[in-house]
Protein backbone atom coordinates (compact mmCIF):
# COMPACT_ATOMS: atom_id res chain seq x y z
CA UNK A 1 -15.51 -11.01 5.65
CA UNK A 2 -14.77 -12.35 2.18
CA UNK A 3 -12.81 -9.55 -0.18
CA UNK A 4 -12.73 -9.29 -3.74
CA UNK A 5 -8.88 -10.37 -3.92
CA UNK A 6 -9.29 -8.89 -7.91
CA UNK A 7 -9.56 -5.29 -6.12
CA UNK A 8 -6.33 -5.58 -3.83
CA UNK A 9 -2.85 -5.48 -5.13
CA UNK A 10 -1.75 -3.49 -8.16
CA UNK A 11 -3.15 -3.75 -11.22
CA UNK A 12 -1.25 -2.17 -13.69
CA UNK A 13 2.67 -0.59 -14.25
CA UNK A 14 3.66 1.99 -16.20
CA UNK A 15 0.16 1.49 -17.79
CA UNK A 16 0.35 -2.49 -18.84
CA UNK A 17 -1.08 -4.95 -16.96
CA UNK A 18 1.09 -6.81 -14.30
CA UNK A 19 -1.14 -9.98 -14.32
CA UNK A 20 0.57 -12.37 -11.26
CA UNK A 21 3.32 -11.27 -8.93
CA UNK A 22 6.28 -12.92 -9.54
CA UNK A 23 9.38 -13.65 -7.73
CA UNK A 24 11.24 -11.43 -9.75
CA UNK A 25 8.37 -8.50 -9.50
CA UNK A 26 8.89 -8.62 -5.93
CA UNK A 27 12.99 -8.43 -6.26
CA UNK A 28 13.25 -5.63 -8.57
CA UNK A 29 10.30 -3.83 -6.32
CA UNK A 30 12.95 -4.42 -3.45
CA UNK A 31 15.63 -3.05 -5.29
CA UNK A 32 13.63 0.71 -6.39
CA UNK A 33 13.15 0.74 -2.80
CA UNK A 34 16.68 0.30 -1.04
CA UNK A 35 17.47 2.90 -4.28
CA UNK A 36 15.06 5.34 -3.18
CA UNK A 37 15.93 4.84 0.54
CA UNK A 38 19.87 5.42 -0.86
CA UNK A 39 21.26 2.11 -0.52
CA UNK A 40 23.16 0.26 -2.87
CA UNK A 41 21.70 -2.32 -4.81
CA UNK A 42 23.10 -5.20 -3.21
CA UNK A 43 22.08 -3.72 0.56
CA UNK A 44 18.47 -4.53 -0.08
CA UNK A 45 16.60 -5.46 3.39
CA UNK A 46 13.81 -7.90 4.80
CA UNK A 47 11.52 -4.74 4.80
CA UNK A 48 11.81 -3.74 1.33
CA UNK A 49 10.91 -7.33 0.57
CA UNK A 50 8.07 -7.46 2.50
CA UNK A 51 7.19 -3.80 1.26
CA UNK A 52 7.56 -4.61 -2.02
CA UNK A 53 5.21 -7.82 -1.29
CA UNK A 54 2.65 -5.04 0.14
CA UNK A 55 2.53 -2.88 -2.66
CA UNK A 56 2.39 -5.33 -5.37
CA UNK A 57 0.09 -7.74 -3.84
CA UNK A 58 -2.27 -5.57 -1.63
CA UNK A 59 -1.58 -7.47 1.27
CA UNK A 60 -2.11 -5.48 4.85
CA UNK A 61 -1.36 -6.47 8.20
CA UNK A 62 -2.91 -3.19 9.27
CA UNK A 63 -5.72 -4.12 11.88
CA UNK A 64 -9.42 -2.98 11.10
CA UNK A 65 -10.93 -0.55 12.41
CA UNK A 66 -12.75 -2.64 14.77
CA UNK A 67 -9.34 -4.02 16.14
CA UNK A 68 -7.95 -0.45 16.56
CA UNK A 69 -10.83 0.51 18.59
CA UNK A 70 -10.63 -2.33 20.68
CA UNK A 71 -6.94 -1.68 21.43
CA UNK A 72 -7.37 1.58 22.28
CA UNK A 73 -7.65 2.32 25.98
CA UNK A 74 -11.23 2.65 27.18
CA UNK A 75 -11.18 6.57 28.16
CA UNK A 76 -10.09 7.31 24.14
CA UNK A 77 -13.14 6.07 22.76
CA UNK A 78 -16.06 7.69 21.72
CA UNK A 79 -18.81 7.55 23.83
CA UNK A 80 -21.92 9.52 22.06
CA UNK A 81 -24.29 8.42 25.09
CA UNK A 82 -22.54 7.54 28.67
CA UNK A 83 -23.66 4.30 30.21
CA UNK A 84 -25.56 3.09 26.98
CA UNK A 85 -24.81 -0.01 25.77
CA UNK A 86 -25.24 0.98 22.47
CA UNK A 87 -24.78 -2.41 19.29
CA UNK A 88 -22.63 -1.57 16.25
CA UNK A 89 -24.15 -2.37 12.79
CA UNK A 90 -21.91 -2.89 10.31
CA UNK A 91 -22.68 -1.43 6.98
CA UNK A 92 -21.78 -3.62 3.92
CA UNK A 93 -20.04 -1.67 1.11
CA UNK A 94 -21.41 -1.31 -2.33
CA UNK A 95 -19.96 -3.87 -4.91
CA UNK A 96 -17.96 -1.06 -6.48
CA UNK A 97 -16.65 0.02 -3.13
CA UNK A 98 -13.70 -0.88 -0.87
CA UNK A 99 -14.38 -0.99 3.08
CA UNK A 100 -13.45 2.43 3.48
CA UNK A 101 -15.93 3.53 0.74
CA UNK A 102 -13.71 4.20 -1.87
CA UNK A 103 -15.06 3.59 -5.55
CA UNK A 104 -12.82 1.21 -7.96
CA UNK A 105 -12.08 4.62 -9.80
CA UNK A 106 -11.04 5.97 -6.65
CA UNK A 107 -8.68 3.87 -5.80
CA UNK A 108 -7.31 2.80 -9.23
CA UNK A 109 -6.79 6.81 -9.41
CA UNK A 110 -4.90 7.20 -6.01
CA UNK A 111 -2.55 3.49 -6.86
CA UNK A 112 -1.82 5.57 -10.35
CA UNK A 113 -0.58 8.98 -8.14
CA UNK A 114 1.24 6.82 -5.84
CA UNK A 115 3.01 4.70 -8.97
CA UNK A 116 4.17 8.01 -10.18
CA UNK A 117 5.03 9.37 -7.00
CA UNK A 118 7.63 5.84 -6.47
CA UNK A 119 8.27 6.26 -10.17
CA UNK A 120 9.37 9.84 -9.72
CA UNK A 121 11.65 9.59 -6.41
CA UNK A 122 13.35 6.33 -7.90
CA UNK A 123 14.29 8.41 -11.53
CA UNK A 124 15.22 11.48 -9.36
CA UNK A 125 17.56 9.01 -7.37
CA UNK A 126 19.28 7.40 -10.22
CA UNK A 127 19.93 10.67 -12.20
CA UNK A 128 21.45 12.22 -8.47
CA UNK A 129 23.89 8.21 -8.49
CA UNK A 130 24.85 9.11 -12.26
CA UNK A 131 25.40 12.55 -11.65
CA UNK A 132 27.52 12.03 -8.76
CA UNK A 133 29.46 9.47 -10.83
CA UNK A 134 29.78 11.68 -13.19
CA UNK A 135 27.63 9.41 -15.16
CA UNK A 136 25.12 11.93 -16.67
């Protein structure tokens, strides 16, 4: 299904406007998160790179739903009528809507939370390095 690539990815920092990921976006990304995760900043790892990539870009590898529910094991899924064959129709989602029926202001609202969530635990774990290096 074709996506609106405009609607993944993050759209804005600290209130500006990121405009296109760069390589150095990405690195300092990596860096907040082996800080956060209490590593130094030279011990940062593939997986804050490719987290980092995530976040910034809105790229998932998560599998749809429809993959999910094919992977799970035949006795966990729903069955609302036994031995009916049943057809699933897929419902298209409004052009101000995400596939799991979130509005744009819904999800530009829940990216800003989770900024200042990231924003918060990285600030809480520089002043906690400064303060232990007597720093602050």
């Amino acid at each position: 299904m074709n996506t609106n690539q405009l609607k993944d990815g993050v759209v804005a920092e600290h209130s500006v406007g990121i405009g296109t990921v760069t390589r150095q976006m990405l690195k300092e990304r990596a860096v907040e998160l082996a800080l956060i995760d209490g590593r130094l900043v030279t011990e940062v790892s593939k997986s804050d790179w490719e987290q980092a990539k995530r976040e910034l870009t809105g790229d998932s590898n998560a599998e749809s739903g429809a993959e999910r529910l094919e992977a799970a094991p035949e006795s966990e899924r729903w069955d609302p009528v036994p031995g009916s064959i049943g057809h699933i129709v897929i419902v298209a989602p409004g052009e101000d809507e995400d596939e799991e029926g979130r509005s744009d202001n819904e999800r530009l609202v829940a990216e800003g939370v989770a900024e200042a969530q990231l924003d918060q635990s990285l600030q809480a774990t520089i002043a906690a390095n400064q303060k232990e290096n007597g720093e602050g």
